[in-house]
Protein backbone atom coordinates (compact mmCIF):
# COMPACT_ATOMS: atom_id res chain seq x y z
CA UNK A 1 59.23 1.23 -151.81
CA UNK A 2 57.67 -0.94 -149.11
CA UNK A 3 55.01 -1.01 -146.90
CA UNK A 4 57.39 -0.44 -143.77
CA UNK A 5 59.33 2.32 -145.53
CA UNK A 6 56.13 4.09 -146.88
CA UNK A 7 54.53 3.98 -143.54
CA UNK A 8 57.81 5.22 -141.66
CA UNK A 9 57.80 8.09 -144.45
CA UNK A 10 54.55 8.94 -143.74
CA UNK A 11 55.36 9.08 -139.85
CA UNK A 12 57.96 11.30 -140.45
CA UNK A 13 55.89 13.81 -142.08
CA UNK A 14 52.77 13.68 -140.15
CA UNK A 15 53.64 12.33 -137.52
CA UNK A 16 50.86 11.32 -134.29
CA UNK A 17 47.88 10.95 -136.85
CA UNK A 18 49.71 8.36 -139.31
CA UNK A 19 50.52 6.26 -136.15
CA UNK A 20 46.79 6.39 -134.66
CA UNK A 21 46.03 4.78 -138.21
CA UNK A 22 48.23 2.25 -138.53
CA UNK A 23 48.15 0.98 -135.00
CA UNK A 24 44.24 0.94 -135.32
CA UNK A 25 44.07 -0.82 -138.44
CA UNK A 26 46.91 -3.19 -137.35
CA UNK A 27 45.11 -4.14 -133.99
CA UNK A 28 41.79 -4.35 -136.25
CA UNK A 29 43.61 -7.39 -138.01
CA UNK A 30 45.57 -5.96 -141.10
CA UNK A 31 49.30 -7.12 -141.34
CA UNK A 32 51.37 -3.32 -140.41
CA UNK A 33 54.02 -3.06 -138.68
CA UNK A 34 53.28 -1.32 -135.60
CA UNK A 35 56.07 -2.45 -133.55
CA UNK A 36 58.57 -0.88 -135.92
CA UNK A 37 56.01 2.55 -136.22
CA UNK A 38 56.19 2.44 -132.04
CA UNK A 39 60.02 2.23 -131.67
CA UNK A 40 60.21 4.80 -134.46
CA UNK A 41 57.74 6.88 -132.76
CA UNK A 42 60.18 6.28 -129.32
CA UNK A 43 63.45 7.49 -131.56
CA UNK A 44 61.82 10.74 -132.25
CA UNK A 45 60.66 11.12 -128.81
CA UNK A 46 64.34 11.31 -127.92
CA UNK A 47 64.77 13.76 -130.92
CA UNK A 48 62.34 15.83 -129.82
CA UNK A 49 60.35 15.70 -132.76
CA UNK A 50 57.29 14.18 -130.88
CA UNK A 51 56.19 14.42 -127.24
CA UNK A 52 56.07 11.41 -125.16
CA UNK A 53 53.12 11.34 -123.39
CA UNK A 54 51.09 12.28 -127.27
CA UNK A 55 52.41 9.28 -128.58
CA UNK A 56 51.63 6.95 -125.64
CA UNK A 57 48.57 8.09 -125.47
CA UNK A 58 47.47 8.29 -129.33
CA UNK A 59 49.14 4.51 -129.45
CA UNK A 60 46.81 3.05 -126.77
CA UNK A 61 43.73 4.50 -127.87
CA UNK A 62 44.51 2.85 -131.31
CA UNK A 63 45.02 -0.32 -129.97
CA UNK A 64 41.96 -0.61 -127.71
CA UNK A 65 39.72 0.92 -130.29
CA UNK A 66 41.31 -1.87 -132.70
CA UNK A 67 40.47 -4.56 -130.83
CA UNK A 68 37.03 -3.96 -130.49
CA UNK A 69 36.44 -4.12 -133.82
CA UNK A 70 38.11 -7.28 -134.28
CA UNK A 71 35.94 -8.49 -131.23
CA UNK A 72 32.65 -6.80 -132.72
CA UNK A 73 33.71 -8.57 -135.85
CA UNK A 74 34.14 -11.67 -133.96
CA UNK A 75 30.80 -11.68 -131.70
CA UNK A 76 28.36 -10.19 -134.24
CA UNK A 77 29.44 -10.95 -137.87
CA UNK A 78 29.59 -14.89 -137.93
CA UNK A 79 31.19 -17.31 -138.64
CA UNK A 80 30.76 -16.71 -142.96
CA UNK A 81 32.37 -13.36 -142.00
CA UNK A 82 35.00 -15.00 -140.36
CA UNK A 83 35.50 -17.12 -142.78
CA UNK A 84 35.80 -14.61 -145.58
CA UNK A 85 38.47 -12.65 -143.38
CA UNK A 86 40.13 -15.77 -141.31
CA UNK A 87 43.42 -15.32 -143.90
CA UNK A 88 43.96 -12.04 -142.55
CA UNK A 89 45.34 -13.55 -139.04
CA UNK A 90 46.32 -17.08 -140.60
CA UNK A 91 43.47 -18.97 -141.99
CA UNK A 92 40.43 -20.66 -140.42
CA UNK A 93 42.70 -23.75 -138.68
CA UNK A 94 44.29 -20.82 -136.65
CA UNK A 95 41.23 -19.34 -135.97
CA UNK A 96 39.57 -22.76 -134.41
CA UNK A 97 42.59 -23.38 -132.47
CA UNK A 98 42.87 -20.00 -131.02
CA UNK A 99 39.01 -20.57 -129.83
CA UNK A 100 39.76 -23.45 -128.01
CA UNK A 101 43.06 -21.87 -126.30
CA UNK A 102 40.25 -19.13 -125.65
CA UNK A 103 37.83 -21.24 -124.09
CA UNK A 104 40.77 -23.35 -121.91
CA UNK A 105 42.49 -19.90 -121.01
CA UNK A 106 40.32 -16.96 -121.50
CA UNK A 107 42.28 -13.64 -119.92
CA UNK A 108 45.62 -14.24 -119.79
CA UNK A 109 45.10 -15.50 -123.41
CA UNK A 110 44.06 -11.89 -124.32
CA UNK A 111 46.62 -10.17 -122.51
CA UNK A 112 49.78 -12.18 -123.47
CA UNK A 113 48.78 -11.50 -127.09
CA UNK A 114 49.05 -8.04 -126.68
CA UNK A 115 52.94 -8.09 -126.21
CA UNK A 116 54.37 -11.19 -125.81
CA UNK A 117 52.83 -12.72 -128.73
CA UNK A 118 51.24 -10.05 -131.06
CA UNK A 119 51.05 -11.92 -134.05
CA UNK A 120 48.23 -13.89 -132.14
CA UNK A 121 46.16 -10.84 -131.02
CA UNK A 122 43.78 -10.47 -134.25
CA UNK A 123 42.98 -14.18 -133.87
CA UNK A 124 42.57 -13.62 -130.41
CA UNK A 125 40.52 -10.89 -130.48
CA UNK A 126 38.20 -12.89 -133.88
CA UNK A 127 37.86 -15.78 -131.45
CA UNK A 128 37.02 -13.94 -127.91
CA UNK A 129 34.32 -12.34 -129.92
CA UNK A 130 32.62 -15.86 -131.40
CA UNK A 131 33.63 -17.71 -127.83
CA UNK A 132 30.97 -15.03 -126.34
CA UNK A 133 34.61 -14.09 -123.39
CA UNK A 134 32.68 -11.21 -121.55
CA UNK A 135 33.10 -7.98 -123.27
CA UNK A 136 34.06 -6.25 -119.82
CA UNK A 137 36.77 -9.00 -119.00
CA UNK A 138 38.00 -8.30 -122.61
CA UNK A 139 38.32 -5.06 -122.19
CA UNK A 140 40.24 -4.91 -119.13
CA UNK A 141 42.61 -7.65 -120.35
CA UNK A 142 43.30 -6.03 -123.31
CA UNK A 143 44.08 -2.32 -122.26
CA UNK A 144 46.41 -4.04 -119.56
CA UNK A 145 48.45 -5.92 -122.15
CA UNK A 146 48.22 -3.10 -125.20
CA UNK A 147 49.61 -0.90 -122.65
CA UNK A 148 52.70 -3.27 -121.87
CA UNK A 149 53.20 -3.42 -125.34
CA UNK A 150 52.63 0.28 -126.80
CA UNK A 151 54.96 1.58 -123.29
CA UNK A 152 57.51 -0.94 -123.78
CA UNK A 153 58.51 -0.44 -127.57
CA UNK A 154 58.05 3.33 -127.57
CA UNK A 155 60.73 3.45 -124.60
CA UNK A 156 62.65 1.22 -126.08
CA UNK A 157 62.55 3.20 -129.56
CA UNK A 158 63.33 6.29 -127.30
CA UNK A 159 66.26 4.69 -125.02
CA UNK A 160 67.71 3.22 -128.16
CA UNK A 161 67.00 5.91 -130.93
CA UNK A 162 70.42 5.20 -133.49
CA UNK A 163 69.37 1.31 -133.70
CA UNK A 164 65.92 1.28 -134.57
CA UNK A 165 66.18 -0.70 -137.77
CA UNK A 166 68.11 -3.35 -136.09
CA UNK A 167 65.83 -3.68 -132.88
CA UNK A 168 63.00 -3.98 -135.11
CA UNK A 169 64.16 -7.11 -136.77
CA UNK A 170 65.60 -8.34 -133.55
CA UNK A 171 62.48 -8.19 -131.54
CA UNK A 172 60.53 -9.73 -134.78
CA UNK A 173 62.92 -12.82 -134.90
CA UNK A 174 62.08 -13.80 -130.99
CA UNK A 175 58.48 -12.98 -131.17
CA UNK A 176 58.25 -15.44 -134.06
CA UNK A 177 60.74 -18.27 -132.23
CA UNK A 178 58.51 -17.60 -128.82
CA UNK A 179 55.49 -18.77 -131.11
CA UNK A 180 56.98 -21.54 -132.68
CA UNK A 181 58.21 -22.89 -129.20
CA UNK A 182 54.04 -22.09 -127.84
CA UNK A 183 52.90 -24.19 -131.25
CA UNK A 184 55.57 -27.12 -130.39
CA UNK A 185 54.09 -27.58 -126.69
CA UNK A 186 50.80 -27.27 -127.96
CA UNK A 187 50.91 -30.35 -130.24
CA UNK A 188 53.47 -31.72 -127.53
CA UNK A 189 50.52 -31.78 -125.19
CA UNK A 190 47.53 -32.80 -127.65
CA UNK A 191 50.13 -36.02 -128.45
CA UNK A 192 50.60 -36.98 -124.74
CA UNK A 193 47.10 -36.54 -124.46
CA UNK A 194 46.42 -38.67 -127.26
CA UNK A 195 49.23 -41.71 -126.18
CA UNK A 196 47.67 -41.70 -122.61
CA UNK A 197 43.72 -41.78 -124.29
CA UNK A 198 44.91 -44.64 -126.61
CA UNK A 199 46.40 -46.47 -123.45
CA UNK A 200 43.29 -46.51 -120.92
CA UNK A 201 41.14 -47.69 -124.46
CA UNK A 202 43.41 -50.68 -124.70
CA UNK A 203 43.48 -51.79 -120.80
CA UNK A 204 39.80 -51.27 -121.10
């Protein structure tokens, strides 16, 4: 049995406690799937099962509380800590290249990896924490986007209960291609950058 199907078992039997784990340790940086718990979560909101407002509520506590500690981990454990636990959210090359997209774009950084781009947030959060990005700021970012997220897929889960499975995967294969197509313009730029550098050095 896998992960997934352990941790959707173990929703189904204890329901609002099981998904304030897994969302915490997720946002702290493990690999879980917490989309997949949060649109389960939504299909037994329609059911019945669980109460709406318990499990938006129990999600976004998780997911703030999770941050911090990949923040705290970030600001106050170093950079040998961070390099012991960089291959958690991709290795130490992701980690320095999600501190400078930190230092060029700070907030919006934070919040867009809450939702739009989740696989980013633990390196996110790593790097707002060794960057020094204003704890308040962080906060507030945060909260803001882990809301979007935790609202969004635990509506969707409830609006569109009999295709859970198949949303899941579905919402995993664009998050993945929106990344790809942020990595592509990212190197896109850093190579104009470098063409127009190289010209001025030779008219000079």
């Amino acid at each position: 049995m896998s992960i997934d199907d352990q941790l959707l078992s173990a929703l189904t039997l204890y329901g609002l406690p099981v998904l304030f784990v897994a969302v915490l340790v997720a946002a702290s940086g493990m690999p879980l799937p917490a989309t997949l718990l949060l649109i389960t979560a939504g299909s037994f909101v329609h059911q019945g099962s669980l109460s709406l407002w318990h499990v938006l509520a129990t999600a976004l506590i998780a997911a703030v509380f999770g941050d911090q500690i990949g923040y705290g981990m970030g600001r106050w454990g170093g950079r040998r800590l961070l390099a012991r636990v960089g291959y958690w959210a991709g290795g130490n090359a992701r980690l320095a290249q999600a501190e400078d997209t930190m230092e060029r774009w700070g907030g919006p950084t934070i919040f867009l990896s809450r939702w739009l781009l989740t696989p980013l947030g633990p390196l996110v959060n790593l790097t707002s924490g060794t960057t020094r990005y204003p704890w308040p700021y962080f906060l507030a970012f945060g909260a803001a986007g882990e809301a979007v997220w935790v609202a969004g897929y635990v509506l969707l889960g409830r609006t569109f209960s009999d295709r859970v499975q198949g949303m899941s995967a579905l919402f995993g294969n664009l998050v993945l291609a929106l990344i790809g197509l942020v990595v592509a313009l990212g190197l896109g730029w850093k190579l104009l950058r470098l063409n127009r550098s190289r010209r001025v050095q030779k008219r000079e």
